[in-house]
Protein backbone atom coordinates (compact mmCIF):
# COMPACT_ATOMS: atom_id res chain seq x y z
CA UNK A 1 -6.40 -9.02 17.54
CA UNK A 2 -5.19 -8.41 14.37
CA UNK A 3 -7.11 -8.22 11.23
CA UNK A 4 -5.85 -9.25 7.14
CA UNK A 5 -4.14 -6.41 4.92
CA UNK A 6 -6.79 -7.82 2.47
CA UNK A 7 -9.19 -6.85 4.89
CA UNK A 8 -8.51 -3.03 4.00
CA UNK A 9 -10.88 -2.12 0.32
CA UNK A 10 -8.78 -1.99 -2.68
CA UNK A 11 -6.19 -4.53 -1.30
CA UNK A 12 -6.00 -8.24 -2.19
CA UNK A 13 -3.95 -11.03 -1.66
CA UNK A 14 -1.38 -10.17 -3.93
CA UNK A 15 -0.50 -6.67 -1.89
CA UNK A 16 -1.07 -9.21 1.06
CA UNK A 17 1.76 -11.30 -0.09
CA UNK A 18 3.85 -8.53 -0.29
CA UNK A 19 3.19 -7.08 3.00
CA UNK A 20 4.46 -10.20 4.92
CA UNK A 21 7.15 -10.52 2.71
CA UNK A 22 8.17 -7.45 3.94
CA UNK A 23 7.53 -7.61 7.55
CA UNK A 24 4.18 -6.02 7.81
CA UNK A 25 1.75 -9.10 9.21
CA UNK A 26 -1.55 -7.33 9.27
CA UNK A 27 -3.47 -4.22 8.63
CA UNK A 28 -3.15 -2.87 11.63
CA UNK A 29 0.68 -2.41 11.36
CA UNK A 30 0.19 -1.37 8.02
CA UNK A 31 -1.89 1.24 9.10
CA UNK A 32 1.08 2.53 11.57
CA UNK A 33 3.98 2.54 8.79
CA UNK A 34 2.09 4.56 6.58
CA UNK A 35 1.88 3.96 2.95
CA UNK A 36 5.33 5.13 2.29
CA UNK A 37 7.13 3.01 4.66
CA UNK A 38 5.16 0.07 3.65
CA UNK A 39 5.87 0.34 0.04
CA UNK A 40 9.87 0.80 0.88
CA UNK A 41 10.02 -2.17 2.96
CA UNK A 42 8.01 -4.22 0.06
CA UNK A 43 10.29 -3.16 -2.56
CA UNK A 44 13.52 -3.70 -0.10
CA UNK A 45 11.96 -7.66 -0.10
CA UNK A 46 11.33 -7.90 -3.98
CA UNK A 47 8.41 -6.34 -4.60
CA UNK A 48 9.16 -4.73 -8.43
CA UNK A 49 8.00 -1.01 -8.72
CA UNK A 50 5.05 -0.13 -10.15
CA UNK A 51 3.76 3.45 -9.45
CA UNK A 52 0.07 1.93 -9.64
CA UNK A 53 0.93 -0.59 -7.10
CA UNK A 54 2.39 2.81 -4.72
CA UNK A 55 -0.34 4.95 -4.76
CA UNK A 56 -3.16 1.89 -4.04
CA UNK A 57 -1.88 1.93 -0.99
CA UNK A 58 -2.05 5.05 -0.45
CA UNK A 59 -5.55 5.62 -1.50
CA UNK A 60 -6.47 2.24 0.36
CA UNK A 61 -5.38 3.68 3.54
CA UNK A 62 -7.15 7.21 3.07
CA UNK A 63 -10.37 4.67 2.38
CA UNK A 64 -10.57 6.01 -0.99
CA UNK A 65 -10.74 4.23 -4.53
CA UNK A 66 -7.61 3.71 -6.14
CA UNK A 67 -8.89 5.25 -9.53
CA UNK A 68 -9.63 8.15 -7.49
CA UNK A 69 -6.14 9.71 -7.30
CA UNK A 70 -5.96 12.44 -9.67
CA UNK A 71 -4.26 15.56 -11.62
CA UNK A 72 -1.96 17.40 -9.06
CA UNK A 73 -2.56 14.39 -5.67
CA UNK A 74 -1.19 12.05 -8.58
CA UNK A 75 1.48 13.96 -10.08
CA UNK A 76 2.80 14.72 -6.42
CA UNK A 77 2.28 10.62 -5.41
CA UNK A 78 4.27 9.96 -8.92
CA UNK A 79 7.15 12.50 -7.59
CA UNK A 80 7.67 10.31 -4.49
């Protein structure tokens, strides 16, 4: 059974969209790529960049706010 992307906090339909634009059907696979190889495959399918958008998803999958990524966690996210 697989559940929505939207289904994980912090992400909504829009990050949705983008996730089965780029292949990624559900939260479950999301989960699996990882937050890096989910936001390569959305920008390789026209996603624009937006470091905001980036580390969302990575704070969504850690369970964690996204306006909790801070000081050195952020600077190292915004290097990637």
């Amino acid at each position: 059974m697989s559940t929505p992307v939207s289904s994980i906090g912090n992400l909504g339909p829009a990050v949705e969209a983008a996730c089965t634009r780029a292949g990624i059907p559900d939260a479950e696979t999301l989960r699996t790529l990882g937050a890096d190889e989910a936001y390569r495959r959305m920008l390789a399918t026209g996603t624009k960049p937006h470091f905001i958008g980036y580390y969302v998803v990575h704070m969504a999958l850690q369970g964690r706010p996204w306006n909790d990524c801070k000081g050195k966690e952020k600077d190292a996210l915004r290097e990637a």
